[in-house]
Protein backbone atom coordinates (compact mmCIF):
# COMPACT_ATOMS: atom_id res chain seq x y z
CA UNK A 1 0.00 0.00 0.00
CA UNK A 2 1.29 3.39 -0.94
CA UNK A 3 -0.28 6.41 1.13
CA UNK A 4 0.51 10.26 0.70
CA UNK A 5 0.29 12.15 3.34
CA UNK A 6 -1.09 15.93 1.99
CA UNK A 7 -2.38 19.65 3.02
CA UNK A 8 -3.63 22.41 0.74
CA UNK A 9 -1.55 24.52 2.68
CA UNK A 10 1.52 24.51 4.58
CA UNK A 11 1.82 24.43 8.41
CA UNK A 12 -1.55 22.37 8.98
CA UNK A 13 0.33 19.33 10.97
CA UNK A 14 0.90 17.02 7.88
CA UNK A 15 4.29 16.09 8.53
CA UNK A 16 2.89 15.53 12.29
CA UNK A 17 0.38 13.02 11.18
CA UNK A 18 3.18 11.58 8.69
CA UNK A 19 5.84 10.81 11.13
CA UNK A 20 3.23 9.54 14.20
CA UNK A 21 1.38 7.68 11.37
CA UNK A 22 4.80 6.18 10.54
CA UNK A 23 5.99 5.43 14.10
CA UNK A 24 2.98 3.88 15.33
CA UNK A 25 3.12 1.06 11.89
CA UNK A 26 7.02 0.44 12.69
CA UNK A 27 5.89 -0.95 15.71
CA UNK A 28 4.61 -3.75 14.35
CA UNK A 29 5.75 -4.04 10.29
CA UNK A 30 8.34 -2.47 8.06
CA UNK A 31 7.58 0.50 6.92
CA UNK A 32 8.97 3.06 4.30
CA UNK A 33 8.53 6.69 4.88
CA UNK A 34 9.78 8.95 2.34
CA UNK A 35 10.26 12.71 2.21
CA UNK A 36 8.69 14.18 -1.05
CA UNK A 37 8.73 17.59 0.52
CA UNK A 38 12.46 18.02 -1.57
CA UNK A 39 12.34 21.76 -0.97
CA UNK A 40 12.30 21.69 2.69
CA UNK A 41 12.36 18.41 3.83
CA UNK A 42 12.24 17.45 7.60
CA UNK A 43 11.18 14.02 8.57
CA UNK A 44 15.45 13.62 9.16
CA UNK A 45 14.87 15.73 12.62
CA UNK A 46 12.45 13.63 13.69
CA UNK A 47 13.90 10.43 12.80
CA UNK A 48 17.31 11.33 12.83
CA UNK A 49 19.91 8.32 12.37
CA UNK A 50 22.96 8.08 9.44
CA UNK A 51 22.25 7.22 6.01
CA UNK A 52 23.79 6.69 3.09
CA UNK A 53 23.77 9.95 0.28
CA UNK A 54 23.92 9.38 -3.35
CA UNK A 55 23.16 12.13 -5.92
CA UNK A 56 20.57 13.08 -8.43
CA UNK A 57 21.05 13.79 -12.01
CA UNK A 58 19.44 14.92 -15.24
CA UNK A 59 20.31 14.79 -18.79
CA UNK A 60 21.41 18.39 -20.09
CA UNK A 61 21.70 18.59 -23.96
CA UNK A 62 24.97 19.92 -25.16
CA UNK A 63 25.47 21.90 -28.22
CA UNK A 64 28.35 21.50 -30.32
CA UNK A 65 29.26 24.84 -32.27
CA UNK A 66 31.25 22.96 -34.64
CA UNK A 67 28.18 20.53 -36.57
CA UNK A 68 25.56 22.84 -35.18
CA UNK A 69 24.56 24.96 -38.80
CA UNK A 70 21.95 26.82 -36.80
CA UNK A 71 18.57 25.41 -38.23
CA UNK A 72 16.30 26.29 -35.27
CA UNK A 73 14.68 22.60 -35.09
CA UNK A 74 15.73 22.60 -31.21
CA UNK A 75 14.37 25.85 -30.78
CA UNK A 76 10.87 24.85 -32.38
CA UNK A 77 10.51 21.73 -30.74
CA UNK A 78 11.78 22.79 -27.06
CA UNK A 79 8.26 23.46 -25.42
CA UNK A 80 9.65 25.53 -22.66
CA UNK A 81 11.87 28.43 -24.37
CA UNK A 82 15.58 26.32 -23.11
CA UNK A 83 16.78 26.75 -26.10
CA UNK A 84 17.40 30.49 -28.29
CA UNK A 85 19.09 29.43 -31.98
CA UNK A 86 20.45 32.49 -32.89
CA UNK A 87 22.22 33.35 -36.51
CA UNK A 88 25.79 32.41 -35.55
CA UNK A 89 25.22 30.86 -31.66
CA UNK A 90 22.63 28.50 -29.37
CA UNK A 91 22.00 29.67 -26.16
CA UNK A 92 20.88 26.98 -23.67
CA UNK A 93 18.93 28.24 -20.19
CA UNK A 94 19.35 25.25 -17.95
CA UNK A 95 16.60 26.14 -15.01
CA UNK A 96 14.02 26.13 -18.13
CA UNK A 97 15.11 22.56 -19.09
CA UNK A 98 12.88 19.57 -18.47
CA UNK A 99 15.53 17.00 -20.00
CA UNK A 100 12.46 15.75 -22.57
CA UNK A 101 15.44 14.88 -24.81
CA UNK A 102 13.28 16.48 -27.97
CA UNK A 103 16.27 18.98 -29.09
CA UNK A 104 18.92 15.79 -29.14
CA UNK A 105 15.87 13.56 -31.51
CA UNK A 106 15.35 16.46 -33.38
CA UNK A 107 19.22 17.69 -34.77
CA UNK A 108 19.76 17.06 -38.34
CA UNK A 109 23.43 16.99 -37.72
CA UNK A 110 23.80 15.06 -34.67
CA UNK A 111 25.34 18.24 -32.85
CA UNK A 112 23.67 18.03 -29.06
CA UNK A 113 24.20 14.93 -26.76
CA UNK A 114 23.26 15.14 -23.46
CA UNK A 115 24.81 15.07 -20.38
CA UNK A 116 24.47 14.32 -16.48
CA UNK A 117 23.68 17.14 -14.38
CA UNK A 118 23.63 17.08 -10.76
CA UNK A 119 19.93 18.69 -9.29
CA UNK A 120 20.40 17.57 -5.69
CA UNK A 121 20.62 14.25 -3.07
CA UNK A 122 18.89 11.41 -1.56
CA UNK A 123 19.55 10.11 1.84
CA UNK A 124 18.32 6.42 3.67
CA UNK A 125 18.33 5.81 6.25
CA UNK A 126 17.21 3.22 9.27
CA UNK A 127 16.51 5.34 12.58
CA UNK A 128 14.30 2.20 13.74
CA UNK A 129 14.34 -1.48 13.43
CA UNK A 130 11.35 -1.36 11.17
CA UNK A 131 11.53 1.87 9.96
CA UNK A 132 13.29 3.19 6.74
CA UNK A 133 13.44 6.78 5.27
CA UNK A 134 13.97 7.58 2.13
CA UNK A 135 14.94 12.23 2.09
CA UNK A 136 14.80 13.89 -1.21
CA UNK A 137 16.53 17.03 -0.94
CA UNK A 138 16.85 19.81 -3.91
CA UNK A 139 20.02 21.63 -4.52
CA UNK A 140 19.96 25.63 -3.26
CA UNK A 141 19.25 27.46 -7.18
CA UNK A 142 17.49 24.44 -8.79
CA UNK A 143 13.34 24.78 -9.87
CA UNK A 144 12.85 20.96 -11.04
CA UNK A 145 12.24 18.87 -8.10
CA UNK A 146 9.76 16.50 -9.39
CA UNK A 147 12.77 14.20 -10.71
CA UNK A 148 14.02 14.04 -6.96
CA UNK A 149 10.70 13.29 -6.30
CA UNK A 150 10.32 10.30 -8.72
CA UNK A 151 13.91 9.22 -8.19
CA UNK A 152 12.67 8.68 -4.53
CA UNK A 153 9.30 6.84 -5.15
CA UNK A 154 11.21 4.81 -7.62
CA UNK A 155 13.71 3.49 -4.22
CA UNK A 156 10.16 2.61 -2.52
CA UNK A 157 8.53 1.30 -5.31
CA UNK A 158 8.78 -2.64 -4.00
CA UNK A 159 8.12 -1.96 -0.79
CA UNK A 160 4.79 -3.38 0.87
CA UNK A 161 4.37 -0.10 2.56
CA UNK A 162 5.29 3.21 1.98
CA UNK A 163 4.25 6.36 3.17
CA UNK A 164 4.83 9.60 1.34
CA UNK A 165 5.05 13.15 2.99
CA UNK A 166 3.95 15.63 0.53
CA UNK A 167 5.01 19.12 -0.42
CA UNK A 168 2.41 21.37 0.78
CA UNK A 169 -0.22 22.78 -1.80
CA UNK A 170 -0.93 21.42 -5.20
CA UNK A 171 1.66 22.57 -7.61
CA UNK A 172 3.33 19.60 -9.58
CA UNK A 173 5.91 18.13 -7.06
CA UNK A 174 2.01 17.26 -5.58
CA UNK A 175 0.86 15.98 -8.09
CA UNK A 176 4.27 13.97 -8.60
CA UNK A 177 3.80 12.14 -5.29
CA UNK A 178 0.47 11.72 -5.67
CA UNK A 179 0.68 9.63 -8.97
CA UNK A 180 0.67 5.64 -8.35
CA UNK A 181 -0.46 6.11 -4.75
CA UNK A 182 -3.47 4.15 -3.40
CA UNK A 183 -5.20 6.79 -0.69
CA UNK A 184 -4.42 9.93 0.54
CA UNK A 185 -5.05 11.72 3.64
CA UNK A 186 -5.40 15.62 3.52
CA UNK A 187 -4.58 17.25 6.45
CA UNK A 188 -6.25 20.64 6.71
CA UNK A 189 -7.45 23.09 9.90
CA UNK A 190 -10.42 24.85 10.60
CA UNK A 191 -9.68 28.21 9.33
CA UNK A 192 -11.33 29.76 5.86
CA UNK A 193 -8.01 29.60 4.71
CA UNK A 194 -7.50 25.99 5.68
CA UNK A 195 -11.07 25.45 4.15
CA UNK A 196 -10.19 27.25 0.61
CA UNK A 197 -7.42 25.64 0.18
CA UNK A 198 -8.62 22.09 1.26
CA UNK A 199 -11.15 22.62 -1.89
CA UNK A 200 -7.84 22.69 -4.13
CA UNK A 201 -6.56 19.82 -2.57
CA UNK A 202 -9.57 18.01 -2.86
CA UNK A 203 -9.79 18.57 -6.69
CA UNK A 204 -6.50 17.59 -7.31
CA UNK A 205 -6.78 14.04 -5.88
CA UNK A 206 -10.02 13.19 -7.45
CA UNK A 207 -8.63 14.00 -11.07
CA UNK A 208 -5.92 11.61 -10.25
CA UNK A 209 -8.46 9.41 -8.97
CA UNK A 210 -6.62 8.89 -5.83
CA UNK A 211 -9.45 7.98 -2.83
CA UNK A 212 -9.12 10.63 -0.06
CA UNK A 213 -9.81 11.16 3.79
CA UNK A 214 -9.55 14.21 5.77
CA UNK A 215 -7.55 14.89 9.24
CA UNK A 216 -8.29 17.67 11.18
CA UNK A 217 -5.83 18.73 13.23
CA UNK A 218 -5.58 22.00 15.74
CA UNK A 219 -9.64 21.33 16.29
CA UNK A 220 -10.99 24.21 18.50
CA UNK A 221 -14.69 22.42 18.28
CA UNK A 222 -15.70 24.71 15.78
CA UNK A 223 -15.16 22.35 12.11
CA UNK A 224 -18.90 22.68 11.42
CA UNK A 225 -17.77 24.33 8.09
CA UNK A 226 -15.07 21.62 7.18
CA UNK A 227 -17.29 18.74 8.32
CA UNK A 228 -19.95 20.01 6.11
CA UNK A 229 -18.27 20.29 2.85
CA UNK A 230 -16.65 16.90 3.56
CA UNK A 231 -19.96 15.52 4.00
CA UNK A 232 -21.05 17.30 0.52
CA UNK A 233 -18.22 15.57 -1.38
CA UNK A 234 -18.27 12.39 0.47
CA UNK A 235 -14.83 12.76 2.46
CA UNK A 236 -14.58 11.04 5.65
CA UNK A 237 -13.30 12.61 8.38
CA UNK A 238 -11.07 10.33 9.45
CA UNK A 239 -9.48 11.72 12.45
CA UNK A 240 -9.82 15.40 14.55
CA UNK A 241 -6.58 15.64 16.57
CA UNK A 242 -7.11 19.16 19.00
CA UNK A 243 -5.92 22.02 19.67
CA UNK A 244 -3.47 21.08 22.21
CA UNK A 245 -0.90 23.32 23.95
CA UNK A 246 1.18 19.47 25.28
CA UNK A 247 1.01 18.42 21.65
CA UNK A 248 2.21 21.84 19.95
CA UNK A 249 5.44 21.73 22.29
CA UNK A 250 6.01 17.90 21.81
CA UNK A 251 5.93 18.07 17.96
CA UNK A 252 8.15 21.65 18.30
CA UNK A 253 10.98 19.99 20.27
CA UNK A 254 11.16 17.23 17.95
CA UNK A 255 9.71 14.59 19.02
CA UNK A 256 7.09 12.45 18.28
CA UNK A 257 3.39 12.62 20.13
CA UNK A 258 2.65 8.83 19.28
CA UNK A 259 5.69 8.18 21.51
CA UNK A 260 5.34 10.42 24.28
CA UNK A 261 2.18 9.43 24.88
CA UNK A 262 1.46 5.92 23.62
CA UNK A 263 -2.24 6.14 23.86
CA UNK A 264 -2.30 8.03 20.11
CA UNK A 265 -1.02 5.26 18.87
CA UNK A 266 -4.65 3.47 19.15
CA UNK A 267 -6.04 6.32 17.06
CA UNK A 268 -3.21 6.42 14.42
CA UNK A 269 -3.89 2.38 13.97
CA UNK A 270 -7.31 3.19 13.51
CA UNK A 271 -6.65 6.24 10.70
CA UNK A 272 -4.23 3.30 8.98
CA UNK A 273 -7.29 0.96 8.78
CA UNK A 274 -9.54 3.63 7.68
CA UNK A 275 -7.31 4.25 4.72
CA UNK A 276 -7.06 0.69 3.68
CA UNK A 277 -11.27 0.89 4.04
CA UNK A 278 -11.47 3.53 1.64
CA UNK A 279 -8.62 1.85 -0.95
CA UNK A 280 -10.13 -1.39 -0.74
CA UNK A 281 -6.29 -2.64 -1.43
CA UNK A 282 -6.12 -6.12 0.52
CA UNK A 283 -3.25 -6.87 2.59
């Protein structure tokens, strides 16, 4: 089973519900729990242990002045302006390159090959016996993280269950993690803002066709509007974790609430076999 772990919005206690969600299953199977958040990932302070770093490249095409007679053809069939042909030079702008490969297919005299350029890491880890984390991480400078993204799936892609900590919002590193995985639990708060941007959320996973359930977390009793459109687009509310001054400082120093107080670990087990409900993947 893969799961994503998402929030319209950032700071609504997704990686909280990733990491106790994570925790809690490690106490009884393997689990893989990977960091998708490449920009600013963080699941490495709360599970922190040494790992093993390789890097992440892309193909870059290469122009060679000496065969290139200046036709334009890369020019035309680059879809995202990389690549300026003008009368006597090429000019190549690497942060608008998607590595498609089209401008390489598409030379009449063979004059751009491709080659490797580093975009950032990936760390794994095992901080517990059952537990291992797979960290994305993009290089300072670089736009494209969706191939960290998929380069990290790809390392979890056998295991029998895998977690995956989102980027916040619903931009394409989203939608990256999203792709291939079985359920996905949004994790929103009951704020208009939290409510607007739930709605995006929301959207997103059903045109990938991805079955979704809803946390709540900071609850100050008053979700009446979140319950309600929920209930309009047939979302179940899968789990309400409060507003809670001992759980804000827990989760702030680090640490993990499932832990610290071993009781949450009932309710996280019970959010895991709510997800499988609404999947219907049998394990």
């Amino acid at each position: 089973m893969k799961l994503a772990i998402a929030s319209g919005k950032g700071g609504t206690g997704k990686t909280m519900v990733a990491v106790n969600l994570a925790f809690t299953l490690s106490q009884t199977e393997r689990v893989t729990l990977v960091d998708c958040d490449v920009e600013e990932p963080n699941l490495h302070l709360f599970f922190p242990a040494p790992g093993i770093t390789t890097e992440v490249t892309v193909p870059v095409p290469v122009v060679d002045e000496t065969t290139c007679d200046h036709c334009g053809r890369c020019e035309e069939v680059c879809q995202y302006g990389a690549m300026t042909v003008l009368r006597n030079r090429v000019l190549f702008f690497p942060e608008l390159c998607h590595s498609c490969g089209g401008c390489t297919l598409v030379c009449p005299n063979g004059a751009i090959h491709e080659e490797p350029k580093r975009i950032g890491t990936i760390t794994i880890s095992t901080p517990l016996p059952n537990l291992k984390l797979i960290s994305g991480m993009l290089d300072t400078g670089n736009p494209h993280a969706v191939p960290i993204i998929r380069a990290a799936k790809n390392l979890a892609a056998n295991d029998p269950l895998v977690i995956c900590d989102t980027a916040p919002g619903t931009s394409c590193p989203v939608v990256e993690t999203l792709d291939g995985c079985d359920a996905c639990i949004l994790v929103t708060e009951s704020t208009p803002f939290g409510l607007h941007d739930l709605r995006l959320a929301v959207e997103v996973a059903a045109r990938l066709g991805v079955p979704t359930g809803i946390v709540i977390n900071r609850s100050d009793g008053k979700d009446q509007a979140t319950i309600e459109f929920c209930m309009d687009h047939d979302l179940d509310v899968m789990m309400t974790i409060p507003f809670d001054r001992e759980i804000a400082a827990i989760q702030s120093r680090g640490d993990l609430l499932c832990r610290v107080r071993p009781e949450w670990q009932t309710a996280f087990t019970a959010l895991f076999i709510k997800c499988g409900a609404i999947t219907g993947v049998q394990r």
